[in-house]
Protein backbone atom coordinates (compact mmCIF):
# COMPACT_ATOMS: atom_id res chain seq x y z
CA UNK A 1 32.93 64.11 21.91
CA UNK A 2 32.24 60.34 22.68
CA UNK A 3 29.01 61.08 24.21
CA UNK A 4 27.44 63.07 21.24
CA UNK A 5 28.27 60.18 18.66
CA UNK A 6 26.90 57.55 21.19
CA UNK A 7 23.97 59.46 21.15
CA UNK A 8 23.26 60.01 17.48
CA UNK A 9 24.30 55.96 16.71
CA UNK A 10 20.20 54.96 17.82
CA UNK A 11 18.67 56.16 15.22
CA UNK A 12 21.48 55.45 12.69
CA UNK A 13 21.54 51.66 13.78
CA UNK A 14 17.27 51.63 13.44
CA UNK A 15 17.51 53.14 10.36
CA UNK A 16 20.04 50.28 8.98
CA UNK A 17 17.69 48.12 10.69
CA UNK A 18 14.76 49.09 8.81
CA UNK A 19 16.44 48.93 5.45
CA UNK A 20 17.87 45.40 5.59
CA UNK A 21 14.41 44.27 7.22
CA UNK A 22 12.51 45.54 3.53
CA UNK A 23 15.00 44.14 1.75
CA UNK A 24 14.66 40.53 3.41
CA UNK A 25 10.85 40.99 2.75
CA UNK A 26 11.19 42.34 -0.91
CA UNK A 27 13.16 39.52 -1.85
CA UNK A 28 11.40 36.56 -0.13
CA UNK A 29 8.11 37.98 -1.79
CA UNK A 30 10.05 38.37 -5.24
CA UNK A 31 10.76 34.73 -4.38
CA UNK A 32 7.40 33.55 -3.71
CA UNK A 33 6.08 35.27 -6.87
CA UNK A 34 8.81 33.92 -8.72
CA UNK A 35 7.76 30.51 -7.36
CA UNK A 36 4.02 31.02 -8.33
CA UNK A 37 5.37 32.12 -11.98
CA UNK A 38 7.02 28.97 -12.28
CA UNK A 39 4.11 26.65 -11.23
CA UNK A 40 1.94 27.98 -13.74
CA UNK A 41 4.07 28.10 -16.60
CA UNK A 42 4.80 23.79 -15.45
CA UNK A 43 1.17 23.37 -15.24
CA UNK A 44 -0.08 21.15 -17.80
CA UNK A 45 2.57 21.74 -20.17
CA UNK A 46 4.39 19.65 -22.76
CA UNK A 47 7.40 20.24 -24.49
CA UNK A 48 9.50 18.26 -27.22
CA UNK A 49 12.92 18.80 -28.80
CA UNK A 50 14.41 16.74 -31.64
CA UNK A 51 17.78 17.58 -30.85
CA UNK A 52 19.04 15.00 -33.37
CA UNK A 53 20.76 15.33 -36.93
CA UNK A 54 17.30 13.10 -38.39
CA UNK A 55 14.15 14.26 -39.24
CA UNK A 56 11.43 12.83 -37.11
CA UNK A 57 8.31 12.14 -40.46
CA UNK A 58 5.86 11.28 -37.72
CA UNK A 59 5.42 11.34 -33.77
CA UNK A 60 2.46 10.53 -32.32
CA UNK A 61 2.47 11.11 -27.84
CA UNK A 62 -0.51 9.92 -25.87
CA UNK A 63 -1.63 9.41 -22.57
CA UNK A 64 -2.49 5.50 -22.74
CA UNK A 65 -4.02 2.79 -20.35
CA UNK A 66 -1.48 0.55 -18.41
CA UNK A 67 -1.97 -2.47 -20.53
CA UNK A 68 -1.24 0.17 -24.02
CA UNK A 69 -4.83 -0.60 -24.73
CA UNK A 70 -6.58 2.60 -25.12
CA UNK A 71 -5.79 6.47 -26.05
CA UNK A 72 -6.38 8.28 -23.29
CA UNK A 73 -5.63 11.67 -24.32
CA UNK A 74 -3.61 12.97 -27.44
CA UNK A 75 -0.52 15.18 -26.37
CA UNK A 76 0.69 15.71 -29.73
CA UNK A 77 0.74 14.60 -33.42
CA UNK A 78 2.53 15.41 -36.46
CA UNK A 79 6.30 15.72 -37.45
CA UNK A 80 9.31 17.13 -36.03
CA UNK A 81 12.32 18.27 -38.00
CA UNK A 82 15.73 17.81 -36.86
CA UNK A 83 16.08 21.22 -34.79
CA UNK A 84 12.86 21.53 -33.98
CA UNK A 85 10.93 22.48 -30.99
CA UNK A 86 7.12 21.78 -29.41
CA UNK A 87 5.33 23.45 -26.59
CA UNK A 88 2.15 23.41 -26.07
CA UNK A 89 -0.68 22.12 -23.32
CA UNK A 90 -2.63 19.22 -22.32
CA UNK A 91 -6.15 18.55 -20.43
CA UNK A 92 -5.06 17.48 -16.90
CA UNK A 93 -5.47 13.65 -16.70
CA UNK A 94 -7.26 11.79 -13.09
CA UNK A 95 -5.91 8.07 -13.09
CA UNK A 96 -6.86 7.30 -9.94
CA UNK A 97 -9.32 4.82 -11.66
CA UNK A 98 -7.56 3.61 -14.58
CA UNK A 99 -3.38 3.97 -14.59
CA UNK A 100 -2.07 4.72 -17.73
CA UNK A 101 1.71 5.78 -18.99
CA UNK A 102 2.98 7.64 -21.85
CA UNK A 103 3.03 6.25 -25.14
CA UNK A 104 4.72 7.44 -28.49
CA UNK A 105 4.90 5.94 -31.85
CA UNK A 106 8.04 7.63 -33.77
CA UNK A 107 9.24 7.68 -36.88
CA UNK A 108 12.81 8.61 -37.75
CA UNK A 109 13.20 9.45 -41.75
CA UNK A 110 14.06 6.39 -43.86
CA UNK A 111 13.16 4.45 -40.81
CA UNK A 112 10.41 1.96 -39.65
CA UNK A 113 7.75 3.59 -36.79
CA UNK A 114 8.60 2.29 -33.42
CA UNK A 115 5.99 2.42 -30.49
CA UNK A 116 7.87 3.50 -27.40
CA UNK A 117 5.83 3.26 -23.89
CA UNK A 118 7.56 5.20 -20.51
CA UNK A 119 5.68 5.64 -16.80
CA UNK A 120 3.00 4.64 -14.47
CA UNK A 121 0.68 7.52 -13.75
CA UNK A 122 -2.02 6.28 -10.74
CA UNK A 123 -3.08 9.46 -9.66
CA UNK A 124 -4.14 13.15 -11.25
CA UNK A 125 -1.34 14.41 -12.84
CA UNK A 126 -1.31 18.14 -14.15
CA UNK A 127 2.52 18.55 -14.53
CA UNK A 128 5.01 19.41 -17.39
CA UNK A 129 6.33 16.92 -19.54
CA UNK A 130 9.64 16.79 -21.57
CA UNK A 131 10.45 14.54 -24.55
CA UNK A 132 14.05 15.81 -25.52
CA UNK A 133 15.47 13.33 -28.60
CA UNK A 134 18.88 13.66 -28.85
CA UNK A 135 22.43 11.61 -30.02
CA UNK A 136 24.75 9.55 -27.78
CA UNK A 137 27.58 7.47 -28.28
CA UNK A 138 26.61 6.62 -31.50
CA UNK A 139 22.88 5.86 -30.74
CA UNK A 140 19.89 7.72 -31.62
CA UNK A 141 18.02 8.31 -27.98
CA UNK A 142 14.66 10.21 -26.38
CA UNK A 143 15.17 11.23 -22.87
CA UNK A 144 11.53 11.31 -21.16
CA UNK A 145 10.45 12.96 -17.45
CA UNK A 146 7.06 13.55 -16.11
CA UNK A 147 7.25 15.63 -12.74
CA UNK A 148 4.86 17.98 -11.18
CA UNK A 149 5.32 21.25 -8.66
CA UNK A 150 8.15 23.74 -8.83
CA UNK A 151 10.57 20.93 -7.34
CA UNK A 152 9.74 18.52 -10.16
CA UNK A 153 7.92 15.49 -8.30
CA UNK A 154 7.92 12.59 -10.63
CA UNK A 155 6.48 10.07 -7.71
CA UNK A 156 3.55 10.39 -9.13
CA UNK A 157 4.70 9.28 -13.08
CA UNK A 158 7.64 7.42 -12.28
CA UNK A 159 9.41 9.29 -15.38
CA UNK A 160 12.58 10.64 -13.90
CA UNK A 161 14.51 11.66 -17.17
CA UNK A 162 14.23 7.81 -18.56
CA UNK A 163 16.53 7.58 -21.24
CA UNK A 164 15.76 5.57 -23.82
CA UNK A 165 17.94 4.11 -27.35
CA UNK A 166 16.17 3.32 -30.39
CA UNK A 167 17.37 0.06 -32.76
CA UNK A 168 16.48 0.94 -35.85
CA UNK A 169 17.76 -2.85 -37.35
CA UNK A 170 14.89 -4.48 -35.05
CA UNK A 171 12.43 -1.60 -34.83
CA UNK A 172 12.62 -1.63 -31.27
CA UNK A 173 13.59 0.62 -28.13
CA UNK A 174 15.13 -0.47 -24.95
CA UNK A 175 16.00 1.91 -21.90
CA UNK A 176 19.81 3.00 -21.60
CA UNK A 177 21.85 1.05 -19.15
CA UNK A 178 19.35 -1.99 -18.76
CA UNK A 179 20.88 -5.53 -18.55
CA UNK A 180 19.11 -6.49 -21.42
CA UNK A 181 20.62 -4.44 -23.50
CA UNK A 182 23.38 -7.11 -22.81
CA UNK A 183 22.48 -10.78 -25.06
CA UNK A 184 24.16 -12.70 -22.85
CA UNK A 185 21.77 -12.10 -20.04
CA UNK A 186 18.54 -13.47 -18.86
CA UNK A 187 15.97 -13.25 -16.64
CA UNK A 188 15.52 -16.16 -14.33
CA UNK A 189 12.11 -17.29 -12.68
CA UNK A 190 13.31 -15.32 -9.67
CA UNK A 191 14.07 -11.97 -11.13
CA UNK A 192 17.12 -12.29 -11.26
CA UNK A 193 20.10 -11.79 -14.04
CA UNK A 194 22.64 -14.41 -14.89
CA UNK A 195 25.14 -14.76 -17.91
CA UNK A 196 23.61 -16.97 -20.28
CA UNK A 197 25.81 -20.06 -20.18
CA UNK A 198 27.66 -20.78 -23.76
CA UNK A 199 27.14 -24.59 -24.50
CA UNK A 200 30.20 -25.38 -26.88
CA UNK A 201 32.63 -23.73 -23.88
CA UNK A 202 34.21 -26.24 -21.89
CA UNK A 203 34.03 -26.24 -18.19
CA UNK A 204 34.22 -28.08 -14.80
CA UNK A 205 32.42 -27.67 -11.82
CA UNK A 206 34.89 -27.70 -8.78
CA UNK A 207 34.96 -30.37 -6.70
């Protein structure tokens, strides 16, 4: 009896064989076309969310020069409501002869327009970008990225989800988490932070 099940196991076992073999196929070339999908929909694509409880009356994103100089390109213009979603497509952008970041002017209702600028872009860039505006302890904040391929390079912008806080009271923007969000800091002539020294506090140097 052993011998006649050794003998019908071959083809059993190739047939096994077979099947697991097309399935390893069929799903690395699902894979690959899933991968493919992916990279087109990222391909010179922007989208912005206003994810926030205001109304944004006016936003203006560009592709600028460095030095905020010149428009570049105009990614998008008009106004978001609190809720609200964007998608939609760009030209793709070569600054391999002039750099240039992103710039935005925004305008929050019953608020002053601040100019927010994000990135350095020195080479072609073709990739998806994602302005999401959202609430955080208490601030009102955009978070900003810039990456291209299906594993999100952002060498190329330097915009790795920058998060950034808007103060309405001064009209200005800094990025979350810098030390200058901090006024007792400084920047010295070598780069370098230091708590700014309070002149009517006593103290001794030891000797």
């Amino acid at each position: 009896m052993s011998s006649k099940k050794s003998k019908n196991a071959g083809p059993i076992i190739g047939t096994k064989l077979k099947v697991v073999i097309i399935s390893i196929v069929a799903v690395i070339v699902v894979a690959v076309i899933g991968l493919v999908v992916i990279e087109g929909i990222n391909t010179c694509r922007i989208k912005i969310a206003n994810h926030t409880d205001k109304n944004i009356t006016n936003l203006k994103v560009m592709f600028e020069t460095e030095d905020e100089s010149l428009e570049m390109q105009n990614l998008f213009e008009g106004e978001l409501k609190s809720g609200e979603k964007y998608s939609g497509s760009y030209d793709s952008m070569n600054f391999t002869e002039e750099p240039g970041d992103i710039g935005m002017l925004v305008t929050f209702e019953g608020e002053d327009e601040i100019y927010v600028y994000d990135g350095y872009f020195y080479d072609r860039f073709n990739g998806l970008i994602d302005i999401d505006f959202h609430q955080a302890e208490g601030e009102y904040r955009v978070t900003i990225s810039a990456s291209s391929g299906i594993f999100k390079n952002t060498d190329g912008s330097a915009i790795d989800d920058d998060e950034i806080y808007f103060d309405f009271e001064k009209a200005d923007w800094d990025i979350v988490g810098s030390p200058m969000d901090d006024d007792e800091m400084y920047l010295d002539d070598d780069g370098l932070y230091f708590e700014d020294i309070d002149e009517d506090e006593d103290w001794d140097i030891d000797e």
